[in-house]
PDB file of N, CA and C in Angstrom:
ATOM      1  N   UNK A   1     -33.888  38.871   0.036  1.00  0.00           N
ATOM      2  CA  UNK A   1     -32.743  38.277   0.666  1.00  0.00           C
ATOM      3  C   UNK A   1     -31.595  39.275   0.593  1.00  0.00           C
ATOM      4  N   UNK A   2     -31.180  39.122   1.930  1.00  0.00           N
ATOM      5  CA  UNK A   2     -29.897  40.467   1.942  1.00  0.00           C
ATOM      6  C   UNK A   2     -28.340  39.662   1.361  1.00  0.00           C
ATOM      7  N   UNK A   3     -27.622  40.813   0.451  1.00  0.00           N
ATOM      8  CA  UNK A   3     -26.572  40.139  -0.302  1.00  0.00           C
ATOM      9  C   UNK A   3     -25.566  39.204   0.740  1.00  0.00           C
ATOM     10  N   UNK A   4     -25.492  39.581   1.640  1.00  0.00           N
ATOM     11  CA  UNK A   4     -24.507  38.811   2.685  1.00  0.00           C
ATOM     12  C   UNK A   4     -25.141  37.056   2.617  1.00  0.00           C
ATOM     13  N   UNK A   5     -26.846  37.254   2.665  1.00  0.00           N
ATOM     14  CA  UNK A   5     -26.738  35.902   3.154  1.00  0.00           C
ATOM     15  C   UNK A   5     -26.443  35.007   1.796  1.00  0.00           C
ATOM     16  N   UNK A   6     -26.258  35.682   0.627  1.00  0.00           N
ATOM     17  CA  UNK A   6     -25.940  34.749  -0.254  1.00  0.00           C
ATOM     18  C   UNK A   6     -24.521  34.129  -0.433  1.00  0.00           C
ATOM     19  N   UNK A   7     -23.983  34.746   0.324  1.00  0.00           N
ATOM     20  CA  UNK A   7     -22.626  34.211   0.175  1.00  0.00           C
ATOM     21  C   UNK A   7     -22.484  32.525   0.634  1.00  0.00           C
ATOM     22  N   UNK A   8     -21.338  32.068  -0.179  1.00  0.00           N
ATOM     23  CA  UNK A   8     -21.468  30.533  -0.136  1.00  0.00           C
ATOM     24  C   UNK A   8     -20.194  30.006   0.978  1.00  0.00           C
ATOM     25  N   UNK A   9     -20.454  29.213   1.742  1.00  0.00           N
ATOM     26  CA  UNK A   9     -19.525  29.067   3.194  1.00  0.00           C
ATOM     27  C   UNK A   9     -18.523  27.967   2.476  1.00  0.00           C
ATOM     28  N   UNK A  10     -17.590  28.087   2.424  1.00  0.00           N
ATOM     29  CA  UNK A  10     -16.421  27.229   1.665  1.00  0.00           C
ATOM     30  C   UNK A  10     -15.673  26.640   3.023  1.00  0.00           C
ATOM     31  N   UNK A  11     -15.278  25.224   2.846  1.00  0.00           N
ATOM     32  CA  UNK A  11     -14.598  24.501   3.620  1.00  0.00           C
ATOM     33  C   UNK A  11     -12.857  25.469   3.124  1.00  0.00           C
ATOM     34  N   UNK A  12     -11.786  25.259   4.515  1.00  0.00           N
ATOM     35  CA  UNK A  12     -10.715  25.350   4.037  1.00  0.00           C
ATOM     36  C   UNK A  12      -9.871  24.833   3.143  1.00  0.00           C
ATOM     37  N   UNK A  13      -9.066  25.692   2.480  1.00  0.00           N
ATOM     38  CA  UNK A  13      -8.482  24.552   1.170  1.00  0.00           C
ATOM     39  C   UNK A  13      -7.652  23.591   1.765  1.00  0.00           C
ATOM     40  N   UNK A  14      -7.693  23.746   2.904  1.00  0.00           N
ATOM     41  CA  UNK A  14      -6.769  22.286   3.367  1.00  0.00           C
ATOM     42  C   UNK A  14      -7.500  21.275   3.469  1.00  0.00           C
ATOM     43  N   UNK A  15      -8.770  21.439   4.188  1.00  0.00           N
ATOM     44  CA  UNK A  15      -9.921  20.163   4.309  1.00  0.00           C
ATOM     45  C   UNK A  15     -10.148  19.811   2.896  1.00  0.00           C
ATOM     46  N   UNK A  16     -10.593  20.271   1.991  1.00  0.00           N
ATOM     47  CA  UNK A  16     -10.351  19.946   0.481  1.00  0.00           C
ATOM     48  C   UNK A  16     -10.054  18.651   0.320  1.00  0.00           C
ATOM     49  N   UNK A  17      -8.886  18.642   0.353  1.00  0.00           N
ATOM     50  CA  UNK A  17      -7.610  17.591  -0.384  1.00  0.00           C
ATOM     51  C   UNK A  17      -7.221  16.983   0.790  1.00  0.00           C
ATOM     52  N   UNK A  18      -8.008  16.230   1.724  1.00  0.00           N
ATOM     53  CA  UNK A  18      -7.828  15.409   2.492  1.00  0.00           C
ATOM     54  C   UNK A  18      -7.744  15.357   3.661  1.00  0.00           C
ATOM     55  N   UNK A  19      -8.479  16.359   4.783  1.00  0.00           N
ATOM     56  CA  UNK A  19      -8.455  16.401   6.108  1.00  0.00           C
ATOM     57  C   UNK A  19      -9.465  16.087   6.310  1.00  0.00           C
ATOM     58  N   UNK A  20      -9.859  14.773   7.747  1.00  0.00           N
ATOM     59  CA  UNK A  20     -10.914  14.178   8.324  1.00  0.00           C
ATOM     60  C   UNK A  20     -11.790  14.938   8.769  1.00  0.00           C
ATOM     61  N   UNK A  21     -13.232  14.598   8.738  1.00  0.00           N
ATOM     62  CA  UNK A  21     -13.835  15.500   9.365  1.00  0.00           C
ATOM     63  C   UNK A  21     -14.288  15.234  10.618  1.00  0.00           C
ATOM     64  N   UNK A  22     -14.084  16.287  11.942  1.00  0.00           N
ATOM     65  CA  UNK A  22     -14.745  15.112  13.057  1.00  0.00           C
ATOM     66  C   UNK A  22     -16.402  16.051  13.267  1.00  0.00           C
ATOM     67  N   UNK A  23     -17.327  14.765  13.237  1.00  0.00           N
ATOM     68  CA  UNK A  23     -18.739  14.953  13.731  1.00  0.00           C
ATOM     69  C   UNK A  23     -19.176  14.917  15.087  1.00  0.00           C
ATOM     70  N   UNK A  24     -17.746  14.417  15.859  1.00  0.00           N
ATOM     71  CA  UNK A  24     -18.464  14.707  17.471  1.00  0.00           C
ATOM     72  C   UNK A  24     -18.214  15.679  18.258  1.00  0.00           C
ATOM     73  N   UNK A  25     -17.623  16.732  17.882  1.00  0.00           N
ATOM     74  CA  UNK A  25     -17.668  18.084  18.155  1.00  0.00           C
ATOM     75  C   UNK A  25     -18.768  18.302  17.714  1.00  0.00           C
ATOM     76  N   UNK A  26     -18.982  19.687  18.756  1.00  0.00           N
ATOM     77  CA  UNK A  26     -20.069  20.704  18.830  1.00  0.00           C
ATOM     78  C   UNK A  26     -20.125  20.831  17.794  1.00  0.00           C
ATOM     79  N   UNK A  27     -21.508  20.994  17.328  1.00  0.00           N
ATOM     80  CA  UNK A  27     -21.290  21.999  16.056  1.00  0.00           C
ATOM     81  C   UNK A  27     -21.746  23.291  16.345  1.00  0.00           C
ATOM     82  N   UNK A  28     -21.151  24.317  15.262  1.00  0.00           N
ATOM     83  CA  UNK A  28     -20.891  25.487  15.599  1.00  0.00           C
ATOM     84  C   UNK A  28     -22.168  26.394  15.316  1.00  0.00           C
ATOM     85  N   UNK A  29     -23.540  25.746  14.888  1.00  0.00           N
ATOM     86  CA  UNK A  29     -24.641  26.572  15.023  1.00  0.00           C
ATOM     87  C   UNK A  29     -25.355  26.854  16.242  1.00  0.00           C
ATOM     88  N   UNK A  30     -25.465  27.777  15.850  1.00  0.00           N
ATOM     89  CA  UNK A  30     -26.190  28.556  17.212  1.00  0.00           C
ATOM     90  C   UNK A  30     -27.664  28.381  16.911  1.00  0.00           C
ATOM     91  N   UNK A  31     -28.664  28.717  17.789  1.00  0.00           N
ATOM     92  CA  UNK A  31     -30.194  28.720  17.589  1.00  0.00           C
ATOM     93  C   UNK A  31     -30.512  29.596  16.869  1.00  0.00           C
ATOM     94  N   UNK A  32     -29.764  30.986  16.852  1.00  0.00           N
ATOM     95  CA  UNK A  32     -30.228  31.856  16.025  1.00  0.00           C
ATOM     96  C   UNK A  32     -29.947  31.555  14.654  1.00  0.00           C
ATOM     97  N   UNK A  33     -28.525  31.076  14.123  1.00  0.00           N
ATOM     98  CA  UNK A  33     -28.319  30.882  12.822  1.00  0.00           C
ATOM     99  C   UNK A  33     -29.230  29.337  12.548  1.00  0.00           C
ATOM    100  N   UNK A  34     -29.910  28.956  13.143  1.00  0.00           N
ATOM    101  CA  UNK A  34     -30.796  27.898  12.717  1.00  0.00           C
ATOM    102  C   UNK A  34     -31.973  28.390  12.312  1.00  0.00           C
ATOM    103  N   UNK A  35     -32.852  29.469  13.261  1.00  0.00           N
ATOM    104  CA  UNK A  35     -33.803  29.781  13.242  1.00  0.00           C
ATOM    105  C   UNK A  35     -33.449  30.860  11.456  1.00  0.00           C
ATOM    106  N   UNK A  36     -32.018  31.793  11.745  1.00  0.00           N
ATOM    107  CA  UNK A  36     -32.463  32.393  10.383  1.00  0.00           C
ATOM    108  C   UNK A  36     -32.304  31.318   8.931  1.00  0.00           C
ATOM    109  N   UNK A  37     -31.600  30.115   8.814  1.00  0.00           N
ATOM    110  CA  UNK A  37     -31.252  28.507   8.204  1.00  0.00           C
ATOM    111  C   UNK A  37     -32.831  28.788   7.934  1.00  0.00           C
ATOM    112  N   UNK A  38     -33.805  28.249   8.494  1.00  0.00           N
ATOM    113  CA  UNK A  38     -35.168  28.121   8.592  1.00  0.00           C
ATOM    114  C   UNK A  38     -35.886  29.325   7.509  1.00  0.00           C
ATOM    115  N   UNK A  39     -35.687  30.422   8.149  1.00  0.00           N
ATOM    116  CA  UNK A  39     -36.580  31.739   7.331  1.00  0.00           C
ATOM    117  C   UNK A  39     -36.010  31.750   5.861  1.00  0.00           C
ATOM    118  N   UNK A  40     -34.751  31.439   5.526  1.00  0.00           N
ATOM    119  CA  UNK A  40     -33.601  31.602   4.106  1.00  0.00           C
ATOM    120  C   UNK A  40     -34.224  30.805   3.616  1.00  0.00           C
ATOM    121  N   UNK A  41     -34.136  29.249   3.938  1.00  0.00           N
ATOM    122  CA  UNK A  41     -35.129  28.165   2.999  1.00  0.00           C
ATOM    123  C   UNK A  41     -36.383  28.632   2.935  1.00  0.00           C
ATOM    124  N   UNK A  42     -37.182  29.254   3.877  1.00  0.00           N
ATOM    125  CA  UNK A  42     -38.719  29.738   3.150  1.00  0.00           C
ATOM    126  C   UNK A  42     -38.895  30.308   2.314  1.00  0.00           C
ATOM    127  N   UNK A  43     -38.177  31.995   2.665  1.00  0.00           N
ATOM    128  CA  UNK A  43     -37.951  32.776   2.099  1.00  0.00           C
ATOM    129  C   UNK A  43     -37.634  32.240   0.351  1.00  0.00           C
ATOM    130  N   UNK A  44     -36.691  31.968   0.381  1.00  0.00           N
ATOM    131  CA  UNK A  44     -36.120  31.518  -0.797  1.00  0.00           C
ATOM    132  C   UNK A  44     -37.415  30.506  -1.920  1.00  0.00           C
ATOM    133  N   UNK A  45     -37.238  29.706  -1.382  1.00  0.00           N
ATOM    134  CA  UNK A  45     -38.480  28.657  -2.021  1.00  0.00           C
ATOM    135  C   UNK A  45     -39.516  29.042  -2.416  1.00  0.00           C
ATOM    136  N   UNK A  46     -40.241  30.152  -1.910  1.00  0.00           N
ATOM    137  CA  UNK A  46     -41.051  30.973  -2.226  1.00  0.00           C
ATOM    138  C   UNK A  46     -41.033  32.114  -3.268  1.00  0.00           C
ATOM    139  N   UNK A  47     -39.963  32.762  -3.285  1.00  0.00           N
ATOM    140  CA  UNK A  47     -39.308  33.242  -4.122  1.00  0.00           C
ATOM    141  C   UNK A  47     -38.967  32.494  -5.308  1.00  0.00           C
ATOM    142  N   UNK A  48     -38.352  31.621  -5.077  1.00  0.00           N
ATOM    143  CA  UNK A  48     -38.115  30.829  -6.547  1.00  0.00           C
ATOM    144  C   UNK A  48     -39.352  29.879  -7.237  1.00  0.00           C
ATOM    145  N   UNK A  49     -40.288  29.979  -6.313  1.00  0.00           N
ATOM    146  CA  UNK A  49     -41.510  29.444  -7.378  1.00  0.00           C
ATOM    147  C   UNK A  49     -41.985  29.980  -8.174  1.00  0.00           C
ATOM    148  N   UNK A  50     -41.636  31.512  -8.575  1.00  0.00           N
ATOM    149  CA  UNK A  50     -41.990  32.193  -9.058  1.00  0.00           C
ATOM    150  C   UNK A  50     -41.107  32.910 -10.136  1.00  0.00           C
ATOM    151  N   UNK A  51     -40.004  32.493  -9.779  1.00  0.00           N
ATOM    152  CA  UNK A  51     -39.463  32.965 -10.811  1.00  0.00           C
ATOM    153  C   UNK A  51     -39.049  32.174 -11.752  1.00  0.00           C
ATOM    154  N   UNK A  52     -38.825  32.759 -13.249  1.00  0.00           N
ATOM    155  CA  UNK A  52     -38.997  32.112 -14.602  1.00  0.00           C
ATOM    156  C   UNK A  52     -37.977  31.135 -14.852  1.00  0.00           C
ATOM    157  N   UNK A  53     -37.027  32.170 -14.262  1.00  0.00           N
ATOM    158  CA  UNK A  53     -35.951  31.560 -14.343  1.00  0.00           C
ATOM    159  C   UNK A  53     -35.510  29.880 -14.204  1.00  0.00           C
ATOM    160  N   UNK A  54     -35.656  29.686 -12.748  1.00  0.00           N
ATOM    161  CA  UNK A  54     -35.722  28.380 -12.234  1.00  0.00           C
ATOM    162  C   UNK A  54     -36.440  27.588 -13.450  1.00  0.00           C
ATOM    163  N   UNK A  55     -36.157  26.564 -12.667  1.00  0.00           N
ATOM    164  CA  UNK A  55     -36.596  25.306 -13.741  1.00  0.00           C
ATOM    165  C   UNK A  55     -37.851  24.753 -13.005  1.00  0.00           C
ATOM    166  N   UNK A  56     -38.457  23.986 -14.050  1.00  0.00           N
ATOM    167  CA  UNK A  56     -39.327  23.466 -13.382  1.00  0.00           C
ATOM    168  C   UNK A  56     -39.233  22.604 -12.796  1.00  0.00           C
ATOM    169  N   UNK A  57     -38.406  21.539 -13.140  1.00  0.00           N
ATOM    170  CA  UNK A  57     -37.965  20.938 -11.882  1.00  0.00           C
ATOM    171  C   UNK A  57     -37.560  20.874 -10.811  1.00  0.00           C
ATOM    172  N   UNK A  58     -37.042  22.437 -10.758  1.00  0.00           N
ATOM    173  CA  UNK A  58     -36.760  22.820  -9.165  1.00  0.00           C
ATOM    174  C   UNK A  58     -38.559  23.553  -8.326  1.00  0.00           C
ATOM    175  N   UNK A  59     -39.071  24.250  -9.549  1.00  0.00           N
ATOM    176  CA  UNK A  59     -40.160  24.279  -8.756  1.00  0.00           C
ATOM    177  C   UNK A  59     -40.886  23.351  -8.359  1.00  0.00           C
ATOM    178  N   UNK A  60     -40.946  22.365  -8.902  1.00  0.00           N
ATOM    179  CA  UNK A  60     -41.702  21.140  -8.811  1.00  0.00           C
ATOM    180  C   UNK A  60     -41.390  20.151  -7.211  1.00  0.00           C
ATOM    181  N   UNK A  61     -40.047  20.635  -7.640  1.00  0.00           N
ATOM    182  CA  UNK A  61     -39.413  20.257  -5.821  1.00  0.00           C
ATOM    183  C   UNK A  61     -40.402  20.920  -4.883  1.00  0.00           C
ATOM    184  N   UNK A  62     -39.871  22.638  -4.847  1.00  0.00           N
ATOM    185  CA  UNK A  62     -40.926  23.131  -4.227  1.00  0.00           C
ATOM    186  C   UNK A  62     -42.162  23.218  -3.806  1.00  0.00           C
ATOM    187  N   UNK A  63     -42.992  22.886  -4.987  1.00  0.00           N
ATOM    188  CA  UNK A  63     -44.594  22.501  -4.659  1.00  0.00           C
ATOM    189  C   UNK A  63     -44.716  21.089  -3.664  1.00  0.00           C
ATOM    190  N   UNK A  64     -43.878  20.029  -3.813  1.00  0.00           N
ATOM    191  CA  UNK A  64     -43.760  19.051  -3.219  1.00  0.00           C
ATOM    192  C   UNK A  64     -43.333  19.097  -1.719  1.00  0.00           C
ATOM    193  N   UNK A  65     -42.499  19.490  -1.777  1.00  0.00           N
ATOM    194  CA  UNK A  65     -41.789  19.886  -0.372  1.00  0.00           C
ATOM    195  C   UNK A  65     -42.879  20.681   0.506  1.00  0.00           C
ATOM    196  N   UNK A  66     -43.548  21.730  -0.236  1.00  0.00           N
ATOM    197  CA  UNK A  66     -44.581  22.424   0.268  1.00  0.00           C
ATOM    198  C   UNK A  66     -45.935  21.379   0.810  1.00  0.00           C
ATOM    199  N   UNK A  67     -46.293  20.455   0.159  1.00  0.00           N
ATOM    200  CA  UNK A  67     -47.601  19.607   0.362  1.00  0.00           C
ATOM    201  C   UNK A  67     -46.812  18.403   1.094  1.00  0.00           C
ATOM    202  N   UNK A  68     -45.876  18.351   1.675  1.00  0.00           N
ATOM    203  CA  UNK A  68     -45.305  16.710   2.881  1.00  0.00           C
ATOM    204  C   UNK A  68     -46.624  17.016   3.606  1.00  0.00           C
ATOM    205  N   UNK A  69     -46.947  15.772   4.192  1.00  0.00           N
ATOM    206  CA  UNK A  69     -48.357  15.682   5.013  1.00  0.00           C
ATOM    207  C   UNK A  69     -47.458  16.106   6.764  1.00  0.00           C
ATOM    208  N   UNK A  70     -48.442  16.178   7.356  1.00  0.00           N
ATOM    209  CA  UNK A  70     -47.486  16.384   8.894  1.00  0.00           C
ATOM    210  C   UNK A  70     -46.772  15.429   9.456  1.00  0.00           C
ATOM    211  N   UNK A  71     -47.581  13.987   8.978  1.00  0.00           N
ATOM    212  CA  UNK A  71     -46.628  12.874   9.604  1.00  0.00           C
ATOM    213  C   UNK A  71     -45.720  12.743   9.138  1.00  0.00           C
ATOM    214  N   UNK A  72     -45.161  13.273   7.891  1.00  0.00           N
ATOM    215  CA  UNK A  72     -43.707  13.177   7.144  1.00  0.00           C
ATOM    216  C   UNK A  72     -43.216  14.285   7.207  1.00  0.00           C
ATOM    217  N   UNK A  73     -43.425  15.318   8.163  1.00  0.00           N
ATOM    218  CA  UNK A  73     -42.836  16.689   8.381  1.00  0.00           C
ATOM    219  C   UNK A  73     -41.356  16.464   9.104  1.00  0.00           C
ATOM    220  N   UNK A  74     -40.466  16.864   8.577  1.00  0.00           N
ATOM    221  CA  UNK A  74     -38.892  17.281   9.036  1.00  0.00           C
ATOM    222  C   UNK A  74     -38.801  18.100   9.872  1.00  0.00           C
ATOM    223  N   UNK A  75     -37.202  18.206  10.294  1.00  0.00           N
ATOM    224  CA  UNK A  75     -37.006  19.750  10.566  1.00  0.00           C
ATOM    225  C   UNK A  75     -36.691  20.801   9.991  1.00  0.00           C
ATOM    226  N   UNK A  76     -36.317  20.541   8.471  1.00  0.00           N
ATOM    227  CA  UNK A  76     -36.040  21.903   7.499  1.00  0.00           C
ATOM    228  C   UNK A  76     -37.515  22.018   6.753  1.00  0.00           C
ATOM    229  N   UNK A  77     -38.661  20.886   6.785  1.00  0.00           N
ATOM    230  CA  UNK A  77     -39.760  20.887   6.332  1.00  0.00           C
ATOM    231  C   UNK A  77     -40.322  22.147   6.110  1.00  0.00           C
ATOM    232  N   UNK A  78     -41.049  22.290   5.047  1.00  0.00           N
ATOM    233  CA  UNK A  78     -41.986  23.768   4.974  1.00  0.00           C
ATOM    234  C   UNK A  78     -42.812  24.011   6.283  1.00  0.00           C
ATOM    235  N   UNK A  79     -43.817  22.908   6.495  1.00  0.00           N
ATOM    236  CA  UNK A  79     -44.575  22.758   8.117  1.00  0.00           C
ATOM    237  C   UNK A  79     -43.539  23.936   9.148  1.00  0.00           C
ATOM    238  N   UNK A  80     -42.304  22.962   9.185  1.00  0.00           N
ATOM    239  CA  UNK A  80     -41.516  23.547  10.774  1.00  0.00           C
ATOM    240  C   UNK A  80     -40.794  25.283  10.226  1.00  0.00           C
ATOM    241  N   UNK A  81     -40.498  25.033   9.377  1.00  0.00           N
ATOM    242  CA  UNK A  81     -40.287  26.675   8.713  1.00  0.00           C
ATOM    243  C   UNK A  81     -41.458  27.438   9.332  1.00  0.00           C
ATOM    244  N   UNK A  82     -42.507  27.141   8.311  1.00  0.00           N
ATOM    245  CA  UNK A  82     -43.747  28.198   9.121  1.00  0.00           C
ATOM    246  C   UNK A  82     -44.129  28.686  10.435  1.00  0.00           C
ATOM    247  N   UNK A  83     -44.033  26.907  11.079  1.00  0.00           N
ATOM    248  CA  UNK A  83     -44.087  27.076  12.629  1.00  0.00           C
ATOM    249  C   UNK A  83     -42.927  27.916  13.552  1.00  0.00           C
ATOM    250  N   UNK A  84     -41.926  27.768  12.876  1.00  0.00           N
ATOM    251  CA  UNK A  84     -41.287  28.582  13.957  1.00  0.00           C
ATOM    252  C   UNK A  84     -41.505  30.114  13.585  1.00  0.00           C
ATOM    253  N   UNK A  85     -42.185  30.849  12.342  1.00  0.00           N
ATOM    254  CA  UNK A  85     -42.355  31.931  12.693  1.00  0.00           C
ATOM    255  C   UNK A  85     -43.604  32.471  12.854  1.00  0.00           C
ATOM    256  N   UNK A  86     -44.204  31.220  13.862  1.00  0.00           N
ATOM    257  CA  UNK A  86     -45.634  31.545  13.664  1.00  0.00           C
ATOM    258  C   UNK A  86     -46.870  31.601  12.540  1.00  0.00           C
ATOM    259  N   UNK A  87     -46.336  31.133  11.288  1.00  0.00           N
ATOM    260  CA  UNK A  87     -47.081  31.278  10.531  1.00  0.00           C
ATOM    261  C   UNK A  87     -48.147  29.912   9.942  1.00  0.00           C
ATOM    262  N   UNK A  88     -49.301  30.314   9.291  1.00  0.00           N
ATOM    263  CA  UNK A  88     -50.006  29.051   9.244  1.00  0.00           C
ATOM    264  C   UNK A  88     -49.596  28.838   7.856  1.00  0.00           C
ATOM    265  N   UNK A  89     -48.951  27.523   7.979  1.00  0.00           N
ATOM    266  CA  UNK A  89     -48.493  26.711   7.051  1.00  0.00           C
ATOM    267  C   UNK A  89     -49.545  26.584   6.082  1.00  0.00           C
ATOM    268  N   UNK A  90     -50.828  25.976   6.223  1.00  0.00           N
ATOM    269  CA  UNK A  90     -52.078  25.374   5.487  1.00  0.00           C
ATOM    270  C   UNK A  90     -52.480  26.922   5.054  1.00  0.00           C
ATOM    271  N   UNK A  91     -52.839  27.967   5.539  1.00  0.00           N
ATOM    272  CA  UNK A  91     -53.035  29.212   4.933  1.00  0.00           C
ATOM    273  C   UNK A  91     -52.170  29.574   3.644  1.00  0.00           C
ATOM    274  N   UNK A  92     -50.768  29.904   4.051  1.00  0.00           N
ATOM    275  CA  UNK A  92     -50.214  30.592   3.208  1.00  0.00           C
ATOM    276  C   UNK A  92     -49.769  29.591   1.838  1.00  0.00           C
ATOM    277  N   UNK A  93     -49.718  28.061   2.091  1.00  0.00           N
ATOM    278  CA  UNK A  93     -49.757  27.253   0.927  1.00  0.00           C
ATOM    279  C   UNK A  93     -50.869  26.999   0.176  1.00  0.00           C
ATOM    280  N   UNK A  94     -52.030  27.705   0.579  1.00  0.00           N
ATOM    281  CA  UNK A  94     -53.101  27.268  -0.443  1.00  0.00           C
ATOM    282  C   UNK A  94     -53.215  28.572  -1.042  1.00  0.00           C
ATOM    283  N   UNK A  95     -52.925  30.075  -0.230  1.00  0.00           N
ATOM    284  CA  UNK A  95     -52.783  31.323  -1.444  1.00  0.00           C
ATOM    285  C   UNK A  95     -51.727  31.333  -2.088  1.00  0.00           C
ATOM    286  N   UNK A  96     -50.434  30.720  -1.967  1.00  0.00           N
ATOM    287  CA  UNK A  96     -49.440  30.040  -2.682  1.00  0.00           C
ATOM    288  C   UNK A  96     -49.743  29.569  -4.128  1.00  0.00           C
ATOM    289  N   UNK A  97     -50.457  28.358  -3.660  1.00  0.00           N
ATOM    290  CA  UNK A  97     -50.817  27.734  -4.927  1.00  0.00           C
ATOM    291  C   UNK A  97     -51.800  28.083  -5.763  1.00  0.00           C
ATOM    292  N   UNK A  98     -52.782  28.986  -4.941  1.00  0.00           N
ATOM    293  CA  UNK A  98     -53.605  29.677  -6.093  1.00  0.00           C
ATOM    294  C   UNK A  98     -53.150  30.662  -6.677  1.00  0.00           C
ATOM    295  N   UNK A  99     -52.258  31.765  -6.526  1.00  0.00           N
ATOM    296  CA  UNK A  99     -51.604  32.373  -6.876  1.00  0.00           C
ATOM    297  C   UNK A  99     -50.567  31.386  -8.556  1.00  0.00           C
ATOM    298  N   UNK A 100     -49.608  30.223  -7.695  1.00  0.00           N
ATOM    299  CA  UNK A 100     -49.573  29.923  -8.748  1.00  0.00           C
ATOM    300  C   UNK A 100     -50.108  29.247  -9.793  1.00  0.00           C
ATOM    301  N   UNK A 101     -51.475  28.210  -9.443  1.00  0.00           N
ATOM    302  CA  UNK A 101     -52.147  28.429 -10.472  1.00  0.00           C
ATOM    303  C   UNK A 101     -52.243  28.942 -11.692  1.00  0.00           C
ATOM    304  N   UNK A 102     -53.012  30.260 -11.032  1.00  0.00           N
ATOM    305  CA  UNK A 102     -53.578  31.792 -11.935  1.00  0.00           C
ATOM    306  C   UNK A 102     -52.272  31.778 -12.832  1.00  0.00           C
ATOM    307  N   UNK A 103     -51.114  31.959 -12.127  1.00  0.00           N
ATOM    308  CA  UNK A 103     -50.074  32.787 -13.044  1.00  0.00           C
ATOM    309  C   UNK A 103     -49.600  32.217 -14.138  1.00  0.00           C
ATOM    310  N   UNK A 104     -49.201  30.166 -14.150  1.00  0.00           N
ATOM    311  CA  UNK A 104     -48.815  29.025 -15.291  1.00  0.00           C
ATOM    312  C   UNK A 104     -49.974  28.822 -15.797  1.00  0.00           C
ATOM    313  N   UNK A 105     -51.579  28.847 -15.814  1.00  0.00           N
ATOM    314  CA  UNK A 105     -52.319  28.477 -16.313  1.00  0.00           C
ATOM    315  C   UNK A 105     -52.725  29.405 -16.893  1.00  0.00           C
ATOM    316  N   UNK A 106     -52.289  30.530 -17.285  1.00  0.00           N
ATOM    317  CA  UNK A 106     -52.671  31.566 -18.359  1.00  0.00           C
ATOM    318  C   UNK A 106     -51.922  31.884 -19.174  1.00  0.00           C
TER     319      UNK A 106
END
């Protein structure tokens, strides 16, 4: 992950302390910042299953989030992540999980 995208998007300090928000305006994402929205949550989740750091309860999210069946698939879902970059979801979650397997069970 490149350092830019970690940066955290802060509301203005005026909205803060009490300015309405309106939801029927446009919103200001574009397809592309959705599509990269999409790759950051993969990316990421994947990344953090693995590392020590995290908790297990956040990985535990992860493994879960990873196994939603298709009929309970979202749009930030692992499923639609994969799909939009072409990738096979059912492939790369079962060398996923054997991978992690191997690595907590030893």
């Amino acid at each position: 992950m490149y350092r830019q995208d970690e940066q955290m998007i802060r509301p203005e300090s005026s909205c803060i302390t009490g300015c309405a928000t309106r939801f029927d305006d446009e919103p200001p994402w574009t397809e592309d910042d959705i599509l990269r929205l999409h790759g950051l949550l993969l990316e990421k989740s994947l990344h953090d299953l693995f590392d020590l750091r995290v908790s297990a309860a956040t990985r535990a999210d992860i493994l879960e989030w990873m196994q939603v069946t298709k009929e309970r698939s979202k749009a930030f879902s692992y499923r639609a992540c994969c799909r939009l970059f072409g990738l096979d979801a059912e492939e790369i979650r079962d060398r996923v999980l054997q991978r992690y397997r191997q690595r907590h069970t030893h």
